[in-house]
N, C-alpha and C. Protein backbone atom coordinates (compact mmCIF):
# COMPACT_ATOMS: atom_id res chain seq x y z
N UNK A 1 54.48 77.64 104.39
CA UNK A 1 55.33 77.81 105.54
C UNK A 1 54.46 78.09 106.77
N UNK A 2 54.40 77.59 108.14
CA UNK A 2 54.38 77.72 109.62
C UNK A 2 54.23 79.21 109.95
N UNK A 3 53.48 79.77 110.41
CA UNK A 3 53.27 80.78 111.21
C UNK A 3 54.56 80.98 111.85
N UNK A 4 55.15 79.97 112.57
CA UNK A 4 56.20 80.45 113.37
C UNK A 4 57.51 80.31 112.70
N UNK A 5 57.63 80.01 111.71
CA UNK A 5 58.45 80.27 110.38
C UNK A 5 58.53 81.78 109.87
N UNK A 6 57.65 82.18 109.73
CA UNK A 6 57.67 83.75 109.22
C UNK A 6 58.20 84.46 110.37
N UNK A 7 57.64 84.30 111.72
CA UNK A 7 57.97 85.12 112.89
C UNK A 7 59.62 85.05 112.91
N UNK A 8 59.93 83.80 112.83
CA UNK A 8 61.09 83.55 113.09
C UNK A 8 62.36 84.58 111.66
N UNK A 9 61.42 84.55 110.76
CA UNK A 9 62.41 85.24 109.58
C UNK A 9 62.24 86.84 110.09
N UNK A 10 60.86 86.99 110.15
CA UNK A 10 61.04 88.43 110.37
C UNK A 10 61.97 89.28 111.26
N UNK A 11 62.26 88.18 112.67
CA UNK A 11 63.27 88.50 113.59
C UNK A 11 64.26 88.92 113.17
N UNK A 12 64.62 87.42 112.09
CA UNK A 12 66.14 87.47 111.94
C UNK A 12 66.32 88.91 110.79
N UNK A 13 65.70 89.27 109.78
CA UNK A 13 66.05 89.87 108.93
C UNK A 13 65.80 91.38 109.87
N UNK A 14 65.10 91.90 110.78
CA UNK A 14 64.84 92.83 111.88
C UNK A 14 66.54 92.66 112.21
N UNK A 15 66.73 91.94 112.93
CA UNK A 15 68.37 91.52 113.90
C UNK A 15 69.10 92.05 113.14
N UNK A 16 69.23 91.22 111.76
CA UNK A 16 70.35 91.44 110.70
C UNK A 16 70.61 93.02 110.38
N UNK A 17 69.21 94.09 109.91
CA UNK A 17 69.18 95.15 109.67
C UNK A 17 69.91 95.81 110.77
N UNK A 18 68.99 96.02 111.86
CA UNK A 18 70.23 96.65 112.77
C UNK A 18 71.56 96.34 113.27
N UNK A 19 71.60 94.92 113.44
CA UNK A 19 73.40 95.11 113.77
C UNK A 19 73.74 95.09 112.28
N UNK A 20 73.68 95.71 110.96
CA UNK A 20 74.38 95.96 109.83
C UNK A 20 74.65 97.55 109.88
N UNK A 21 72.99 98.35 110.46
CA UNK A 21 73.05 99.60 110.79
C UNK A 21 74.14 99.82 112.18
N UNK A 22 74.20 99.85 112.41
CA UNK A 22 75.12 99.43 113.81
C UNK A 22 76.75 99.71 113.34
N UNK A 23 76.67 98.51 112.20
CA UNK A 23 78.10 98.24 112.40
C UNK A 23 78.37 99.41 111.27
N UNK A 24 77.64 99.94 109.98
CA UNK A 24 77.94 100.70 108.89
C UNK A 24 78.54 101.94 110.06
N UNK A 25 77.89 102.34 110.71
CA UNK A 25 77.47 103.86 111.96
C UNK A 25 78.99 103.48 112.44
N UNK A 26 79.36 102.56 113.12
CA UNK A 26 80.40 102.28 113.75
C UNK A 26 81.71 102.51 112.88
N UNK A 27 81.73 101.81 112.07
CA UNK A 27 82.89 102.21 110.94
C UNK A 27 83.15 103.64 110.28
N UNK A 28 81.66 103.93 110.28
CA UNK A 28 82.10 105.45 109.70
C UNK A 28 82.74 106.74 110.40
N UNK A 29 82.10 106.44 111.94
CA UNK A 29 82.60 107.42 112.89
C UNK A 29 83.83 106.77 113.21
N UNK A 30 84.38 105.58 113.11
CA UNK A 30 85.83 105.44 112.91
C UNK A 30 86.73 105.92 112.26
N UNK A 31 86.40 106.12 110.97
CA UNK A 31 86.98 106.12 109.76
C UNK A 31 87.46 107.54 109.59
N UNK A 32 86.52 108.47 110.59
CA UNK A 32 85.97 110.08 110.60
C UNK A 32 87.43 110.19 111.60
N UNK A 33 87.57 109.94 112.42
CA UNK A 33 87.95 110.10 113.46
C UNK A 33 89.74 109.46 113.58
N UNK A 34 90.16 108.20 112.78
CA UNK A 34 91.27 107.55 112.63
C UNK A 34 91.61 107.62 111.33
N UNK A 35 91.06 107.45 110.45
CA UNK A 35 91.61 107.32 109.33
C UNK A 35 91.73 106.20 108.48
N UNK A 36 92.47 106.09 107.68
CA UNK A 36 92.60 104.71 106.92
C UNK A 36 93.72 103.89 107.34
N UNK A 37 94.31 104.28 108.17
CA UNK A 37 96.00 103.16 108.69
C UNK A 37 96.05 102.46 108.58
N UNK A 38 94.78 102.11 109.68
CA UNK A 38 94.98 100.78 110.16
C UNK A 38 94.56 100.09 108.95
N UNK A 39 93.58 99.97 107.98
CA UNK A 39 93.23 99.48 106.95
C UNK A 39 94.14 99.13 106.40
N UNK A 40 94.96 99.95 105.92
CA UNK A 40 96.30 99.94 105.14
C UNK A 40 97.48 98.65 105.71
N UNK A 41 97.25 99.08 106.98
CA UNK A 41 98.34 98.01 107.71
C UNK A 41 97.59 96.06 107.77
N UNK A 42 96.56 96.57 107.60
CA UNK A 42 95.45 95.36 107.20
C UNK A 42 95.77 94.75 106.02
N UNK A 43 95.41 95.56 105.04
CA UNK A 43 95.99 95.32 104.23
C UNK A 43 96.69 94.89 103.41
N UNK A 44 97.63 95.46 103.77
CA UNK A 44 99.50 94.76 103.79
C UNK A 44 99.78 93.50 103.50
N UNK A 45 99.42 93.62 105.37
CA UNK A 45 99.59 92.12 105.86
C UNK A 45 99.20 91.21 105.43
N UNK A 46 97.73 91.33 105.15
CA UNK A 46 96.75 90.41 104.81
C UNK A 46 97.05 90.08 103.33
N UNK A 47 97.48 90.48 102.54
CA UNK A 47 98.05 90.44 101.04
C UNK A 47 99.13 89.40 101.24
N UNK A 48 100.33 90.04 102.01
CA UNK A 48 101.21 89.50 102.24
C UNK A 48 101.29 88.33 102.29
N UNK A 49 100.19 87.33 103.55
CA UNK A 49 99.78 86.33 103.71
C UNK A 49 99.00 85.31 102.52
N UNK A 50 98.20 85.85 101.57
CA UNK A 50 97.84 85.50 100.78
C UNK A 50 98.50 84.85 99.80
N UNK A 51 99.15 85.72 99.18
CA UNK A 51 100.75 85.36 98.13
C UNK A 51 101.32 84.85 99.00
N UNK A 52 101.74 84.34 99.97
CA UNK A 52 102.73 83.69 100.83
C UNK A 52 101.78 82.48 100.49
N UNK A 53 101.06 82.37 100.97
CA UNK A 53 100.26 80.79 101.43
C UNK A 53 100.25 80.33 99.55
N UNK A 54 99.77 81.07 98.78
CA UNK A 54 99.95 81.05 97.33
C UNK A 54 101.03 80.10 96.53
N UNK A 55 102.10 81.01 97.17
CA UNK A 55 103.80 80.52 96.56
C UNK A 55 104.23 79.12 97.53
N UNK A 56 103.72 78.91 98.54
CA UNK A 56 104.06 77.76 99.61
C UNK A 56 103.41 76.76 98.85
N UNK A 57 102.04 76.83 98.37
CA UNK A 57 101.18 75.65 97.67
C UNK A 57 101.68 75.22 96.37
């Protein structure tokens, strides 16, 4: 592999790490702070839709 092949991975897997750290940090002080609701109402819905599109096919 290219010299500028490696540079280029190292970026991305650098990038990837922090916005993953980022987003874990973000969710948790959410989670701290709101709760599970909205999840729940996520959830739901999103189930709901599933078995719907399911039983339609």
């Amino acid at each position: 592999m290219p010299a500028f092949c490696w540079t280029n991975f190292i970026v991305a897997v650098l990038t990837a790490a922090i916005a993953g750290a980022l987003s874990i940090k973000f969710l948790l002080d959410y989670l701290k702070n709101k709760g599970f609701g909205i999840f729940a109402i996520y959830g739901f819905i999103l189930g709901a839709v599933v078995i719907a599109v399911y039983f339609i096919k």
